[in-house]
N, C-alpha and C. Protein backbone atom coordinates (compact mmCIF):
# COMPACT_ATOMS: atom_id res chain seq x y z
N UNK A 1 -38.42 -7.61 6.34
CA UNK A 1 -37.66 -7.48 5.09
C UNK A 1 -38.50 -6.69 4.10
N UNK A 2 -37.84 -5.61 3.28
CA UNK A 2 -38.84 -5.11 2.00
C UNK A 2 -39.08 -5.97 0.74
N UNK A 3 -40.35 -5.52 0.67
CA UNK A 3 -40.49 -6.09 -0.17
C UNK A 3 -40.24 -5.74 -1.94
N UNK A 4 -39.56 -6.86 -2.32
CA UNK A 4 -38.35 -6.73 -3.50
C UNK A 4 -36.90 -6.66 -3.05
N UNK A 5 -36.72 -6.30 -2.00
CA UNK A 5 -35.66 -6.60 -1.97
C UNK A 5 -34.90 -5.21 -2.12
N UNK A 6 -35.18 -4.80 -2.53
CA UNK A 6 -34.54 -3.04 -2.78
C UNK A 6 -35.53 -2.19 -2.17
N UNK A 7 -34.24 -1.15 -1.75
CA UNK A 7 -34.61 0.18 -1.00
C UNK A 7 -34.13 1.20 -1.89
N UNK A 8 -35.13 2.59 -1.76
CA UNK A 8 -34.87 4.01 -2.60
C UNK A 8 -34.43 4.80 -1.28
N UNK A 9 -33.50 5.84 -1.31
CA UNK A 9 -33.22 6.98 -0.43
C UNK A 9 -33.17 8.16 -1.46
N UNK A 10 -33.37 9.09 -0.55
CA UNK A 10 -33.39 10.87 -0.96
C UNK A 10 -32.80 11.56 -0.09
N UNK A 11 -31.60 12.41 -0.38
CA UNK A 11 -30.98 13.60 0.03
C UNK A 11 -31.48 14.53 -0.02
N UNK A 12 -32.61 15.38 0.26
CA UNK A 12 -33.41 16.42 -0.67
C UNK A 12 -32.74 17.49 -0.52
N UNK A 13 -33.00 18.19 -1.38
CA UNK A 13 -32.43 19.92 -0.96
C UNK A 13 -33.09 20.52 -2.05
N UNK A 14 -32.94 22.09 -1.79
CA UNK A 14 -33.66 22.94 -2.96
C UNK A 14 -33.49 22.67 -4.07
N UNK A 15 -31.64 22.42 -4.54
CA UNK A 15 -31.24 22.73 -6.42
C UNK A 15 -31.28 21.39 -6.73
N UNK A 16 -30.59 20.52 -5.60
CA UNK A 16 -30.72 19.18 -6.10
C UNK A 16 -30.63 18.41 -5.51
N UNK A 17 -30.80 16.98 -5.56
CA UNK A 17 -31.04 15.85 -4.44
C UNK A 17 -29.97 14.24 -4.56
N UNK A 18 -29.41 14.19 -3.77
CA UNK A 18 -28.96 12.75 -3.95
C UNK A 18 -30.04 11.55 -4.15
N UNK A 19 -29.84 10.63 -4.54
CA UNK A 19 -31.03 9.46 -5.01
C UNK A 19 -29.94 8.18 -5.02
N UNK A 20 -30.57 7.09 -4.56
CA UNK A 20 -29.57 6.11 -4.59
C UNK A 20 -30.71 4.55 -4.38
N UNK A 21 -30.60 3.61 -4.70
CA UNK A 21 -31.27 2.26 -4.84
C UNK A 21 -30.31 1.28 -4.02
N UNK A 22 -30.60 0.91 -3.10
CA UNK A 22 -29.67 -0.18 -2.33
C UNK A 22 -30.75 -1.77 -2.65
N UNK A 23 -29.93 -3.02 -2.66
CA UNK A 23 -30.51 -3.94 -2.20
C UNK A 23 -30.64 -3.87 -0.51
N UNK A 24 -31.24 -5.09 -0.40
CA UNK A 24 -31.53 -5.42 1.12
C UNK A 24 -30.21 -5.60 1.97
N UNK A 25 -29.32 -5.95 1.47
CA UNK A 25 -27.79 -6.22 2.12
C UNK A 25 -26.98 -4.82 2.07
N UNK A 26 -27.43 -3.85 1.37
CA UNK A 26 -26.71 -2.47 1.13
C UNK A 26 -25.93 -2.43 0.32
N UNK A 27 -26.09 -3.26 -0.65
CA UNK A 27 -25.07 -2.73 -1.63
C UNK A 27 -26.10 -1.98 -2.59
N UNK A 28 -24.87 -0.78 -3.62
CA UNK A 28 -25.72 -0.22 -4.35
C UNK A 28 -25.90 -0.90 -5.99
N UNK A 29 -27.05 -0.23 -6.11
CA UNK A 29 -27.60 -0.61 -7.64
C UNK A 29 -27.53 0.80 -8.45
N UNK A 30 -27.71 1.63 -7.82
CA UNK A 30 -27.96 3.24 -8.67
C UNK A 30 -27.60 4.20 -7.67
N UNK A 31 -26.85 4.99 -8.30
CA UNK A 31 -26.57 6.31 -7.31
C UNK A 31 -26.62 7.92 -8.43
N UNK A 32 -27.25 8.71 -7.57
CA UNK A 32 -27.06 9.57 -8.74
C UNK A 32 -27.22 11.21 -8.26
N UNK A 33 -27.15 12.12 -8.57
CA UNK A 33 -27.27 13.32 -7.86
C UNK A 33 -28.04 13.94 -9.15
N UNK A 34 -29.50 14.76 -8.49
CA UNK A 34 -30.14 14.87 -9.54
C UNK A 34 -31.14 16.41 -9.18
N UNK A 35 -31.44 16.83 -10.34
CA UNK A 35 -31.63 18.35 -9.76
C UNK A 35 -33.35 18.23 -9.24
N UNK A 36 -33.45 19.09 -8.36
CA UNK A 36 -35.05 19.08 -7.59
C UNK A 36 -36.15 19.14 -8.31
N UNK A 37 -36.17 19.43 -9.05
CA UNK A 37 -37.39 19.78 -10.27
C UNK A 37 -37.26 18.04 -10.82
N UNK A 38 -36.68 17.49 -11.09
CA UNK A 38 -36.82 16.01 -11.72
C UNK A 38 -36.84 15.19 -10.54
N UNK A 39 -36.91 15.09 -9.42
CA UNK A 39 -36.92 14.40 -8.58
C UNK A 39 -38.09 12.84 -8.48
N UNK A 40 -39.22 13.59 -8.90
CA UNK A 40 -40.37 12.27 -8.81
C UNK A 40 -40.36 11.64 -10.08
N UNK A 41 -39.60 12.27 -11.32
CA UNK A 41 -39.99 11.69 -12.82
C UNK A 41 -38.63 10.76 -12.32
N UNK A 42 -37.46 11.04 -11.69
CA UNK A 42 -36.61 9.77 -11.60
C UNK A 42 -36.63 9.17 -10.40
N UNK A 43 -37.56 9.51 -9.81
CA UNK A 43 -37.77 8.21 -8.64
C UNK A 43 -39.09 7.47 -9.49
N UNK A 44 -40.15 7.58 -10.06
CA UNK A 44 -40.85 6.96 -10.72
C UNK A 44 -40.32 6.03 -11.60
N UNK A 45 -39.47 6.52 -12.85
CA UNK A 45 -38.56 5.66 -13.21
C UNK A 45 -37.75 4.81 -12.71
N UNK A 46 -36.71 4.79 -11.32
CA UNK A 46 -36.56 3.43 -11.14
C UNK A 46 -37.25 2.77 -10.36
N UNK A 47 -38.78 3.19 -10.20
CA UNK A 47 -39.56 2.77 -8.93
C UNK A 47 -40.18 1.03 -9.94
N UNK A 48 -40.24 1.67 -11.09
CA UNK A 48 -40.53 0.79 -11.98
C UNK A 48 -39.62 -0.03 -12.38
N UNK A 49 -38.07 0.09 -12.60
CA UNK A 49 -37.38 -0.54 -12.87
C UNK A 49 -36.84 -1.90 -11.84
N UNK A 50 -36.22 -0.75 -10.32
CA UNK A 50 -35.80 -1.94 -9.13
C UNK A 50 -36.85 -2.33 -7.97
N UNK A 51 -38.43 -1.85 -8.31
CA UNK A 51 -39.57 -2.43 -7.33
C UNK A 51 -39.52 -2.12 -6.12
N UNK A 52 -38.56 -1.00 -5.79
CA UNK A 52 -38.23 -0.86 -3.97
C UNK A 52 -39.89 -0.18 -3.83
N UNK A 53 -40.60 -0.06 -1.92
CA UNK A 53 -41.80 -0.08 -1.45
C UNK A 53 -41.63 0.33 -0.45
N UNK A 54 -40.01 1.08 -0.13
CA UNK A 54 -39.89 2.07 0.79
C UNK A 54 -38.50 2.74 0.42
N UNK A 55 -39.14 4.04 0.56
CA UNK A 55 -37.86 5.22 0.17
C UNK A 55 -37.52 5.82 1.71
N UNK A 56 -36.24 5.97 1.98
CA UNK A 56 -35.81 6.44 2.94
C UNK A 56 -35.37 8.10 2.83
N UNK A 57 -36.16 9.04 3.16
CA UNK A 57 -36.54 10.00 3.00
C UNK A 57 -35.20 10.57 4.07
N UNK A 58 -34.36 11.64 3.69
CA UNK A 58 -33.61 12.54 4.65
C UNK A 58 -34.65 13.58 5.37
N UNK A 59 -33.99 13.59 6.54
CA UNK A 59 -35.30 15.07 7.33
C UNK A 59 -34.62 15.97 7.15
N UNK A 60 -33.96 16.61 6.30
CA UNK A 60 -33.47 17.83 6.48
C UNK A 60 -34.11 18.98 5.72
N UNK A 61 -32.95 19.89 4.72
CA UNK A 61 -33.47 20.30 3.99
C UNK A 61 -35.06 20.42 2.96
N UNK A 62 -35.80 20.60 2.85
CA UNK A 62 -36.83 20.55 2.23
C UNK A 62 -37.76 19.03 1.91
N UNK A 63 -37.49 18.72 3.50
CA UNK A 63 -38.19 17.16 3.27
C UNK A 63 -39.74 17.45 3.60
N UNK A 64 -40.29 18.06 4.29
CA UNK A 64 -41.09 18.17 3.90
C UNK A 64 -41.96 18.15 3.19
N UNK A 65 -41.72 19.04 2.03
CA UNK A 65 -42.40 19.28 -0.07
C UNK A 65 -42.06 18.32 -0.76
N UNK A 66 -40.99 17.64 -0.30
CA UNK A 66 -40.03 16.14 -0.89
C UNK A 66 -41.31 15.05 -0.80
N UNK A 67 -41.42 14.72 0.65
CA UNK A 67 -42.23 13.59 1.01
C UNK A 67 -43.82 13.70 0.62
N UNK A 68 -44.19 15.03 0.57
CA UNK A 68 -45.95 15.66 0.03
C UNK A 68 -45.72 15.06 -1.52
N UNK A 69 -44.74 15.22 -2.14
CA UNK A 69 -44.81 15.38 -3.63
C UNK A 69 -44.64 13.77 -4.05
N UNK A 70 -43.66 13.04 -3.55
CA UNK A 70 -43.25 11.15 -3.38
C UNK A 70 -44.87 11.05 -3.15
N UNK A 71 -45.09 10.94 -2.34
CA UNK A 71 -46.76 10.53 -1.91
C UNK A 71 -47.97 10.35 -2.70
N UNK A 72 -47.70 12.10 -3.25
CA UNK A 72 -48.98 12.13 -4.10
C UNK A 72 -48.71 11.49 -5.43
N UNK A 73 -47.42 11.20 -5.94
CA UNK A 73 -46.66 10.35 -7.29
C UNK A 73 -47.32 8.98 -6.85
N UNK A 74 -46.53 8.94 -5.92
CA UNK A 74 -46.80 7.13 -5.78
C UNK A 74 -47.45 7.01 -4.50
N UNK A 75 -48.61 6.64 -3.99
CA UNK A 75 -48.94 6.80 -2.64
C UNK A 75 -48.89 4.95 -2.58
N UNK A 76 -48.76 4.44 -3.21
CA UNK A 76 -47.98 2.91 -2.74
C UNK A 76 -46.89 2.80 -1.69
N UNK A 77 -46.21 4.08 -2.61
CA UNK A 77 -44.60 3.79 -1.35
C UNK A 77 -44.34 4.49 -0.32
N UNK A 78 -43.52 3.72 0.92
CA UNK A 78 -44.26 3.98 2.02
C UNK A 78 -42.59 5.06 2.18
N UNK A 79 -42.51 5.90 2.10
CA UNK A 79 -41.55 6.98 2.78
C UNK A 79 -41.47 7.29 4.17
N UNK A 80 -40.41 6.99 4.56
CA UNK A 80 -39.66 6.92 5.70
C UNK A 80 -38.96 7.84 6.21
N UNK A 81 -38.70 9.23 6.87
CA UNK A 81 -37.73 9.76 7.47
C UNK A 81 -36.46 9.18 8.06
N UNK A 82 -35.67 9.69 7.66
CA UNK A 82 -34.04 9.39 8.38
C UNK A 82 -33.51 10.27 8.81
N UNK A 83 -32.89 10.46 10.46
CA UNK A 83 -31.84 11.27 10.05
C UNK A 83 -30.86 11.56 9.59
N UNK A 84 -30.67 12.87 9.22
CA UNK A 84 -30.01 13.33 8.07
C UNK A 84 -28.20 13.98 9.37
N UNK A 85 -28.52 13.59 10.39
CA UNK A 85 -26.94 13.94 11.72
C UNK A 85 -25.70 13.54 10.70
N UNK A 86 -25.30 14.45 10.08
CA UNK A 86 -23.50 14.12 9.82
C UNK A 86 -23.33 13.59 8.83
N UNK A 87 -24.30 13.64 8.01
CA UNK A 87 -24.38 12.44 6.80
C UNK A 87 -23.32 13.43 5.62
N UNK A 88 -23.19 14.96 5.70
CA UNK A 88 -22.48 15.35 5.21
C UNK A 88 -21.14 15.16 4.87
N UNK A 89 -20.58 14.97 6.00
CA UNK A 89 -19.42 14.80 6.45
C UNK A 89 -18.70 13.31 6.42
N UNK A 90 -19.58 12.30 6.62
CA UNK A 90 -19.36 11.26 6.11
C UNK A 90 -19.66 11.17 5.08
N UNK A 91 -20.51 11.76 4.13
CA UNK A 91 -20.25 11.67 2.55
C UNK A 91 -19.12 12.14 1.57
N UNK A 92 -18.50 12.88 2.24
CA UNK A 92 -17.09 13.47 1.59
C UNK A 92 -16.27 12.32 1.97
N UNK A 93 -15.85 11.63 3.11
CA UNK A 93 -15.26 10.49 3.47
C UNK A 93 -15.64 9.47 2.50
N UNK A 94 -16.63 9.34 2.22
CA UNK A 94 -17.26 7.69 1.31
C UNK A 94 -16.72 8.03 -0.19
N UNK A 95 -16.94 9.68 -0.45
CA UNK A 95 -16.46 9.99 -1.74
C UNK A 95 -15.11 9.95 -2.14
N UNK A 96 -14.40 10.19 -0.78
CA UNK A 96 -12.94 9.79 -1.17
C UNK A 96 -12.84 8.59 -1.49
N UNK A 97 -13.26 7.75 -0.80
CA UNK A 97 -13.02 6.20 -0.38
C UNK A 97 -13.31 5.43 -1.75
N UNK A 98 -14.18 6.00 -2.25
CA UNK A 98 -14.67 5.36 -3.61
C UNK A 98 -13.59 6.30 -5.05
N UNK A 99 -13.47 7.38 -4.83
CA UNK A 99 -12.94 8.21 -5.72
C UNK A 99 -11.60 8.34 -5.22
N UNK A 100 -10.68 7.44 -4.99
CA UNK A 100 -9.18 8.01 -3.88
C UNK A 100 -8.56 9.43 -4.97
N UNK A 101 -8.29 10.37 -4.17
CA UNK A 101 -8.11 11.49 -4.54
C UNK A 101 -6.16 10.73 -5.41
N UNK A 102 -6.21 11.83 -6.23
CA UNK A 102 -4.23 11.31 -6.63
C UNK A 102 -4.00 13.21 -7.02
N UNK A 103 -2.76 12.60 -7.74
CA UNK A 103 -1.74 14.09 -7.84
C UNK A 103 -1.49 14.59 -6.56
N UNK A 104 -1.24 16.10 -6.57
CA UNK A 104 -1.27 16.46 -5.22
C UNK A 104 -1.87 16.35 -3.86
N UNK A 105 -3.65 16.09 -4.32
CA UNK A 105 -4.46 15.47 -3.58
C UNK A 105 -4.03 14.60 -2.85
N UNK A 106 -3.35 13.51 -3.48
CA UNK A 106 -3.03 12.44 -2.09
C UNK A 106 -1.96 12.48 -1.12
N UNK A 107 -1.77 13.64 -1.01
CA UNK A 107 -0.34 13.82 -0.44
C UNK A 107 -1.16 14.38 0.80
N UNK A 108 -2.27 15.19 0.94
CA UNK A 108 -3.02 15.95 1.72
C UNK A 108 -4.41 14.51 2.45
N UNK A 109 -4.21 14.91 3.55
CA UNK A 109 -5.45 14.31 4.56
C UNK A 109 -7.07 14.32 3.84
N UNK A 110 -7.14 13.26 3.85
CA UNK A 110 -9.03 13.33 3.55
C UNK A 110 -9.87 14.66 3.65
N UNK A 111 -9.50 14.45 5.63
CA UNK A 111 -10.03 15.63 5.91
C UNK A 111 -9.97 17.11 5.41
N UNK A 112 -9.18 17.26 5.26
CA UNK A 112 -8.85 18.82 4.30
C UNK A 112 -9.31 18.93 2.65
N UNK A 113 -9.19 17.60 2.06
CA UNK A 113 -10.07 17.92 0.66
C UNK A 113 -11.37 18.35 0.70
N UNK A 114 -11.78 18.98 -0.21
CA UNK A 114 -13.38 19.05 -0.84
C UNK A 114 -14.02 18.68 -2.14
N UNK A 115 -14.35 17.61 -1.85
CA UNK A 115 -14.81 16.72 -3.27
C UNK A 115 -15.13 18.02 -4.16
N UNK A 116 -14.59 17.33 -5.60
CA UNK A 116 -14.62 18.22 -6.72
C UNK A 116 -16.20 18.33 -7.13
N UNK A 117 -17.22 17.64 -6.95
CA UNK A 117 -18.54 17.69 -7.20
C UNK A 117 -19.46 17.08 -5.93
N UNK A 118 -20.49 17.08 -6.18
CA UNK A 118 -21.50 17.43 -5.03
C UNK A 118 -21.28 15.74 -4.38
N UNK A 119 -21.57 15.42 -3.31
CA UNK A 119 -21.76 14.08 -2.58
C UNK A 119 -23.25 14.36 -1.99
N UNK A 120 -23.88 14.02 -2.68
CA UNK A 120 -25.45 13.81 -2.23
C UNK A 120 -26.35 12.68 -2.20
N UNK A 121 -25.04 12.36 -3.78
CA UNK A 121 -25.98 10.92 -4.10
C UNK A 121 -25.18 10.06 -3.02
N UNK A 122 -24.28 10.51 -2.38
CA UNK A 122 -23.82 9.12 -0.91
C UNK A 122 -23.84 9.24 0.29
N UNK A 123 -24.85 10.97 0.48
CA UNK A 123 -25.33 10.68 1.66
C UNK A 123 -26.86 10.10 1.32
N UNK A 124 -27.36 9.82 0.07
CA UNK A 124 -28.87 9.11 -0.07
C UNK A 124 -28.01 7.61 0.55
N UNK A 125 -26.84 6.80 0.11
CA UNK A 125 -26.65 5.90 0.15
C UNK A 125 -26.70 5.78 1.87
N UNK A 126 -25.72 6.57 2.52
CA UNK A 126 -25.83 6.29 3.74
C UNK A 126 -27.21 6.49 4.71
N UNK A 127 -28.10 7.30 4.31
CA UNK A 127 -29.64 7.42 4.88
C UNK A 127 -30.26 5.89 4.56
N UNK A 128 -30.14 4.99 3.37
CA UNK A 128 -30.48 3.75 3.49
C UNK A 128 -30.29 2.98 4.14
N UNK A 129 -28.92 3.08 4.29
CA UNK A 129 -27.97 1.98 5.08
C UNK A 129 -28.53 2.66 6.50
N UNK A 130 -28.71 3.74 6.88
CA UNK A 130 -29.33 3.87 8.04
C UNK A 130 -30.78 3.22 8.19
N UNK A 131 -31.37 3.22 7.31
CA UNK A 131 -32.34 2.67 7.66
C UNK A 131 -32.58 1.10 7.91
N UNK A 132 -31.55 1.08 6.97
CA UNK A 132 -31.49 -0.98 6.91
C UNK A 132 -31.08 -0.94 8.21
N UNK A 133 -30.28 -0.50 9.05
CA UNK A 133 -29.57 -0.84 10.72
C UNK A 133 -31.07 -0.61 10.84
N UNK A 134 -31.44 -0.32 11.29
CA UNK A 134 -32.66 0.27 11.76
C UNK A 134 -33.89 -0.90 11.94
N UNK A 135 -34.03 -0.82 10.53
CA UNK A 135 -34.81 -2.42 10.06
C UNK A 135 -34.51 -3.28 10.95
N UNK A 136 -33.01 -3.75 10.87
CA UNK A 136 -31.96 -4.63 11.21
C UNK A 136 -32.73 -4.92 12.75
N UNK A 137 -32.33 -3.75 13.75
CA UNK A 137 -32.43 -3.50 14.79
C UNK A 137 -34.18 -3.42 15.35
N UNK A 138 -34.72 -3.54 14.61
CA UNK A 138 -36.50 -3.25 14.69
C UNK A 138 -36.64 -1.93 15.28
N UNK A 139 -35.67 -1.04 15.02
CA UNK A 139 -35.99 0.47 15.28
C UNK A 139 -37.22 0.90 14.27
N UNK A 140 -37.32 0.44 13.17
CA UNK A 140 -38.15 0.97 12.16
C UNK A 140 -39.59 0.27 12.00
């Protein structure tokens, strides 16, 4: 189990990054889509606020410079790779699901919309929840 009880995830990418705080059961506490240049001043900030002691890091895009830069901020917290397989695509799904599209929108299939703004901050959510299975499973 982590300790506190809360988990941090990262979507990384060049312009900007999903960020999201799960408890231990997966539900969320914070979700947020946030541009790359602020990335460690707001993971520092709620590192202090919800005590999470492992961030679940996406491998994709620019995880690399992501995980060098988390490290040297906080070398307490222990960053984790996830994969990042499809998390796209199920983040437009979660964004409907939470945002149900209306007007004309709902007349049209999930599949064919394109969220009106970025879903990053819910593929951070789903890289947690991957990791909690994971945990779950003693994959991790």
């Amino acid at each position: 189990m982590m300790a506190g009880g809360t988990l941090a995830a990262v979507d990384p990418g060049r312009e900007k990054c999903g960020f999201a705080v799960l408890d231990a059961h997966g539900t969320v506490l914070f979700q947020k889509v946030i541009e790359t240049l602020n990335l460690v001043h707001e993971i520092n900030d709620k590192y202090d606020r919800y005590a999470f002691r492992v961030l679940a890091l996406g491998n994709g895009t620019t995880s690399k410079e992501a995980k060098e830069r988390i490290e040297e901020m906080l070398p307490d917290l222990r960053v984790v790779l996830v994969d990042e397989y499809r998390t796209t695509d199920m983040a437009k799904r979660a964004y409907w699901q939470a945002r149900p599209p209306c007007g004309w929108r709902r007349l049209l299939p999930v599949s064919m919309l394109v969220p009106p703004e970025p879903v990053d901050d819910f593929v951070a959510i789903i890289l947690a929840r991957r990791f909690l299975e994971g945990a779950a499973s003693g994959d991790v």
